[in-house]
C-alpha atoms as a PDB file:
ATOM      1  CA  UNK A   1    -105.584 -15.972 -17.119  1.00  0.00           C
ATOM      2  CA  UNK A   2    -104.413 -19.346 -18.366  1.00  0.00           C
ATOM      3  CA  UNK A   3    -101.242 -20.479 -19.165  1.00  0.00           C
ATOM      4  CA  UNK A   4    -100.022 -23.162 -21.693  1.00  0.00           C
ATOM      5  CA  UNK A   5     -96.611 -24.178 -21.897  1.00  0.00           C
ATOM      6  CA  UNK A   6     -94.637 -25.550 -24.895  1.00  0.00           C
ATOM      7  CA  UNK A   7     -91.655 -26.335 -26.495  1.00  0.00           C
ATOM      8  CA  UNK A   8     -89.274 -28.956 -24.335  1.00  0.00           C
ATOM      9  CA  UNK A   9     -88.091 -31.636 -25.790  1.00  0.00           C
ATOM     10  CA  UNK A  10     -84.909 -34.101 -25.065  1.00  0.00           C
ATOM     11  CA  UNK A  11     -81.110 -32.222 -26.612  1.00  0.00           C
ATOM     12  CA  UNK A  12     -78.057 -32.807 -26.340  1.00  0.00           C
ATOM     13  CA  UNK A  13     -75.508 -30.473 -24.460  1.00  0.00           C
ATOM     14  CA  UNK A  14     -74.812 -27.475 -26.046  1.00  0.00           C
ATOM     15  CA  UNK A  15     -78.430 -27.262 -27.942  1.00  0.00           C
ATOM     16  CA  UNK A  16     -81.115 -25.045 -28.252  1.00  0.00           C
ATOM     17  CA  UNK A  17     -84.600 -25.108 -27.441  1.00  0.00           C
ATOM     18  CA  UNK A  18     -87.282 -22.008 -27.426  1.00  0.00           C
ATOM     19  CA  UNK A  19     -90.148 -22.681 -24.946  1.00  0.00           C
ATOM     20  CA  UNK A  20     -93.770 -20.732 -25.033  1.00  0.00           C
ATOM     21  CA  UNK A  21     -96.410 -19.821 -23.084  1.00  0.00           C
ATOM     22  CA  UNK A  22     -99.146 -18.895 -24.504  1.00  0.00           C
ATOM     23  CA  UNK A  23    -101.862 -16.866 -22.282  1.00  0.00           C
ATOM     24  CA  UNK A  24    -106.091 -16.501 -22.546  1.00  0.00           C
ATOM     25  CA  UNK A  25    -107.370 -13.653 -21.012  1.00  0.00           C
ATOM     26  CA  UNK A  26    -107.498  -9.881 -22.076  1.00  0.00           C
ATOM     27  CA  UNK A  27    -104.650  -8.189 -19.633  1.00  0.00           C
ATOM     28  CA  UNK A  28    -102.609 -10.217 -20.543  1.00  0.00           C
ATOM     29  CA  UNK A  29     -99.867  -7.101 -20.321  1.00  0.00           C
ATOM     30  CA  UNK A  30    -100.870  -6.237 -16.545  1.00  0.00           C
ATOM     31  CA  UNK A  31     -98.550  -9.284 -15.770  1.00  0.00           C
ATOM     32  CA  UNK A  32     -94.989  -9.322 -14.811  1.00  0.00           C
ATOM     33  CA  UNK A  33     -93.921 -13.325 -16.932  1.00  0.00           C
ATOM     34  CA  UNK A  34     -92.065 -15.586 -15.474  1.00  0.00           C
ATOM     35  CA  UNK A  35     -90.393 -19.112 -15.546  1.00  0.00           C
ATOM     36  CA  UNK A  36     -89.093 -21.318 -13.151  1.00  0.00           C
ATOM     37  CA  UNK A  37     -87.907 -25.239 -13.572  1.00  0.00           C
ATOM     38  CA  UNK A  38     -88.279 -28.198 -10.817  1.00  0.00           C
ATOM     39  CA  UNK A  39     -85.578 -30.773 -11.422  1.00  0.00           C
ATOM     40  CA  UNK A  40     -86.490 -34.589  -9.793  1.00  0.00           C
ATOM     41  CA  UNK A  41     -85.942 -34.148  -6.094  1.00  0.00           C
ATOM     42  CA  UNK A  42     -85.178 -30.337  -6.058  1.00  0.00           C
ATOM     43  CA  UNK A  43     -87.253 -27.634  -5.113  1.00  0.00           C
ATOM     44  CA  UNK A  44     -88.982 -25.147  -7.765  1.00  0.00           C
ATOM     45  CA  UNK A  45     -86.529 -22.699  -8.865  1.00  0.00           C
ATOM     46  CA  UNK A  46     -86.626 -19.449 -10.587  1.00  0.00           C
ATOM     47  CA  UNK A  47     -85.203 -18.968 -14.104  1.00  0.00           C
ATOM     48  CA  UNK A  48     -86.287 -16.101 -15.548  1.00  0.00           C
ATOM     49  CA  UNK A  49     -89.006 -12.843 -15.572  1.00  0.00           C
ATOM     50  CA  UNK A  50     -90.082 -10.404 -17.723  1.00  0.00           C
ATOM     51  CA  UNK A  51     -91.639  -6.965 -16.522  1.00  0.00           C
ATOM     52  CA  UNK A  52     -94.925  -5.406 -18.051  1.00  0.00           C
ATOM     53  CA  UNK A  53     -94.165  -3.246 -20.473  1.00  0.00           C
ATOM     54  CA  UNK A  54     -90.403  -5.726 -21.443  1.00  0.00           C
ATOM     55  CA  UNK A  55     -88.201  -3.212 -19.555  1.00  0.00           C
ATOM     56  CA  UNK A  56     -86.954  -5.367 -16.993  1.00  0.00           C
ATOM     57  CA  UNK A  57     -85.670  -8.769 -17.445  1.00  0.00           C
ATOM     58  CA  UNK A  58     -84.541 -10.870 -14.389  1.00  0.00           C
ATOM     59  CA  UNK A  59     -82.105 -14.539 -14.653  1.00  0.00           C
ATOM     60  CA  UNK A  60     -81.174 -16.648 -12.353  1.00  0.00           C
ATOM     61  CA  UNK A  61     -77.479 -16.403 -12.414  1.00  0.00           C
ATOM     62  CA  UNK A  62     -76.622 -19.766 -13.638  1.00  0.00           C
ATOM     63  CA  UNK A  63     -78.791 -19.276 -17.114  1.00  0.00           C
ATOM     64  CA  UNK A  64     -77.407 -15.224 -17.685  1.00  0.00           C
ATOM     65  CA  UNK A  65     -76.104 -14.752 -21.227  1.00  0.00           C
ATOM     66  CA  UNK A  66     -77.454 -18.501 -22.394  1.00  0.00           C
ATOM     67  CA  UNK A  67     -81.175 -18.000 -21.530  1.00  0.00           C
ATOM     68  CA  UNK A  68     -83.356 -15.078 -23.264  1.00  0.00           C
ATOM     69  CA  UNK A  69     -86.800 -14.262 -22.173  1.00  0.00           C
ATOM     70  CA  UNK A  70     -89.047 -12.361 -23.882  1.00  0.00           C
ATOM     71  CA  UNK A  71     -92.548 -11.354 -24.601  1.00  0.00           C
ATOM     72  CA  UNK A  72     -94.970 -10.585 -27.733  1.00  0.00           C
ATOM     73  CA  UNK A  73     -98.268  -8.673 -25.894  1.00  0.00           C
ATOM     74  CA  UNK A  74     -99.899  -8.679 -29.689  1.00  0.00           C
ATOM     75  CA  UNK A  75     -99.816 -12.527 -29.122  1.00  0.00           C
ATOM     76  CA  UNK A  76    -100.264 -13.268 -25.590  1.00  0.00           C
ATOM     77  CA  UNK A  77     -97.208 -15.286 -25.212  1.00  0.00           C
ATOM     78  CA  UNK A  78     -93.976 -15.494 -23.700  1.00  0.00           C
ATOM     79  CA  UNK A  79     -90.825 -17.269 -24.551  1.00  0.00           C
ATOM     80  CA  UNK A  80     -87.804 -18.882 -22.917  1.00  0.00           C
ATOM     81  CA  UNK A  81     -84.792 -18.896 -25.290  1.00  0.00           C
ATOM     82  CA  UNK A  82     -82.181 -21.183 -24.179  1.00  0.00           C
ATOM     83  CA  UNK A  83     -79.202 -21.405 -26.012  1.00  0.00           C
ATOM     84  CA  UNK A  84     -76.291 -23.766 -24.875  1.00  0.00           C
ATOM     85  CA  UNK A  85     -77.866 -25.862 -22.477  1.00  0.00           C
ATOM     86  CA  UNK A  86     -76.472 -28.386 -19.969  1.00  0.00           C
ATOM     87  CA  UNK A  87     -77.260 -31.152 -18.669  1.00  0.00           C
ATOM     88  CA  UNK A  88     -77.985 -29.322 -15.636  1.00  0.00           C
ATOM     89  CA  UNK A  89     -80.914 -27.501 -17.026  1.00  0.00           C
ATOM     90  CA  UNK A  90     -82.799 -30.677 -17.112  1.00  0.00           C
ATOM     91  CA  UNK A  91     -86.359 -30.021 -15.678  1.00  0.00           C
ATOM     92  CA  UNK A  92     -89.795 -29.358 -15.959  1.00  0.00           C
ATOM     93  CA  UNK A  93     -90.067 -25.356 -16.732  1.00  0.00           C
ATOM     94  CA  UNK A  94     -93.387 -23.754 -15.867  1.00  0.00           C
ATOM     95  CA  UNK A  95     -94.353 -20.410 -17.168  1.00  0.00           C
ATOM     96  CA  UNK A  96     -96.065 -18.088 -14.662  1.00  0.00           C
ATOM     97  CA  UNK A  97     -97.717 -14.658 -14.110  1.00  0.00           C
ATOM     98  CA  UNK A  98     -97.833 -12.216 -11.468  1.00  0.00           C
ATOM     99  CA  UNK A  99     -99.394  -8.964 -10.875  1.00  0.00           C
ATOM    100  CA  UNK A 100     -97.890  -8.445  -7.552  1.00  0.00           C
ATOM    101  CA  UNK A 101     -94.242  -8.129  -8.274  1.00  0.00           C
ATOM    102  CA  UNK A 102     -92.365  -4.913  -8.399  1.00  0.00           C
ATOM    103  CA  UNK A 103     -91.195  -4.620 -11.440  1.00  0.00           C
ATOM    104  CA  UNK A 104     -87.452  -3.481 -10.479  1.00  0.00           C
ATOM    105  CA  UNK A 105     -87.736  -5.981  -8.095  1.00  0.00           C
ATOM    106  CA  UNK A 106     -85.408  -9.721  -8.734  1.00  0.00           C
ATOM    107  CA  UNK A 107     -86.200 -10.743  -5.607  1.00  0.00           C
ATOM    108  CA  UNK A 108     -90.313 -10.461  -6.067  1.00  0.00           C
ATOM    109  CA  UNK A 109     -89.777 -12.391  -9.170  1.00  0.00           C
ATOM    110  CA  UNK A 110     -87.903 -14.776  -8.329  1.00  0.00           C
ATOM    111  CA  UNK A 111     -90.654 -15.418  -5.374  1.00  0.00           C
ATOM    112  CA  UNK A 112     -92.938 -18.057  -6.551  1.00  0.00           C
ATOM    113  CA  UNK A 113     -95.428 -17.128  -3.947  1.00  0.00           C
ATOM    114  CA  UNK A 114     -96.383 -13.754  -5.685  1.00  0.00           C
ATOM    115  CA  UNK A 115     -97.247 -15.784  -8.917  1.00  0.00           C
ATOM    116  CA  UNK A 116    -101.262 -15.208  -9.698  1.00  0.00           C
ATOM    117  CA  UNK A 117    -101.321 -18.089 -12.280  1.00  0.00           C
ATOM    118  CA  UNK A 118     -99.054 -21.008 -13.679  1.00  0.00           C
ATOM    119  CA  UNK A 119     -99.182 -23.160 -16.722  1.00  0.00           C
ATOM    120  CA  UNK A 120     -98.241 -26.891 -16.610  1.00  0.00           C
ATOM    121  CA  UNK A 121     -94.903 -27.818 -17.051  1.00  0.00           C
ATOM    122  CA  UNK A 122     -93.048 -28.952 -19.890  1.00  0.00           C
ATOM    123  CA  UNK A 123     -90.139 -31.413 -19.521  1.00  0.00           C
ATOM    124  CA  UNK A 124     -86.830 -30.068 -20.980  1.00  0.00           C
ATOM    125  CA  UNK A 125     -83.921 -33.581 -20.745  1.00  0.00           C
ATOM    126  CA  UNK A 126     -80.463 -32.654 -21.768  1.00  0.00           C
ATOM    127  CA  UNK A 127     -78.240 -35.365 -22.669  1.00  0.00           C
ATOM    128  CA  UNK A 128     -74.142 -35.393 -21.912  1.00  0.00           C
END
């Protein structure tokens, strides 16, 4: 599976932006989706995950009720709607997939570790 990330841009504080990831590969649905974001001098963290089959959705707490992940199997993508963002959102997000998570599981997603494949990042800059 490969990955390609889209969508960031540079918005001011209280924007929107819709990131995608858009996936190669034929199982495509075997894969728990995921993002996560590395600010300059931070560690990667996670942001959000979306199960198989779109039952289970996982945020950080920090992004709950702004951020919106979802899937579209027919398309091979994922998406990363984030609604009033702050300047503390600024990052690089990278989409992921895993086949190794358990799908109730927030903590498995959230584990960067259990990711199979990544995409490259794309830089998201939100101005004050």
């Amino acid at each position: 599976v490969q990955l390609q990330a889209s969508g960031g841009g540079l918005v001011q504080a209280g924007d929107s932006l819709k990131l995608s990831c858009a996936a190669s590969g034929r199982t495509f649905s075997a894969y728990s989706l995921g993002w996560f974001r590395q600010a300059t001098g931070k560690e990667r963290e996670f942001v959000a995950a979306i199960t198989r089959g779109g039952a289970n959705t996982h945020y950080l707490d920090s992004v709950k009720g702004r951020f919106v992940i979802s899937r579209d199997n027919a398309k091979n993508t994922h998406y990363l709607q984030m609604n009033d963002l702050k300047p503390e959102d600024t990052a690089v997000y990278y989409c992921g997939a895993t086949s190794r998570a358990r799908q109730t599981s927030y903590v498995d997603h959230a584990r960067g570790s259990l990711y199979d494949y990544w995409g490259q990042g794309t830089q998201v800059t939100v101005s004050s």
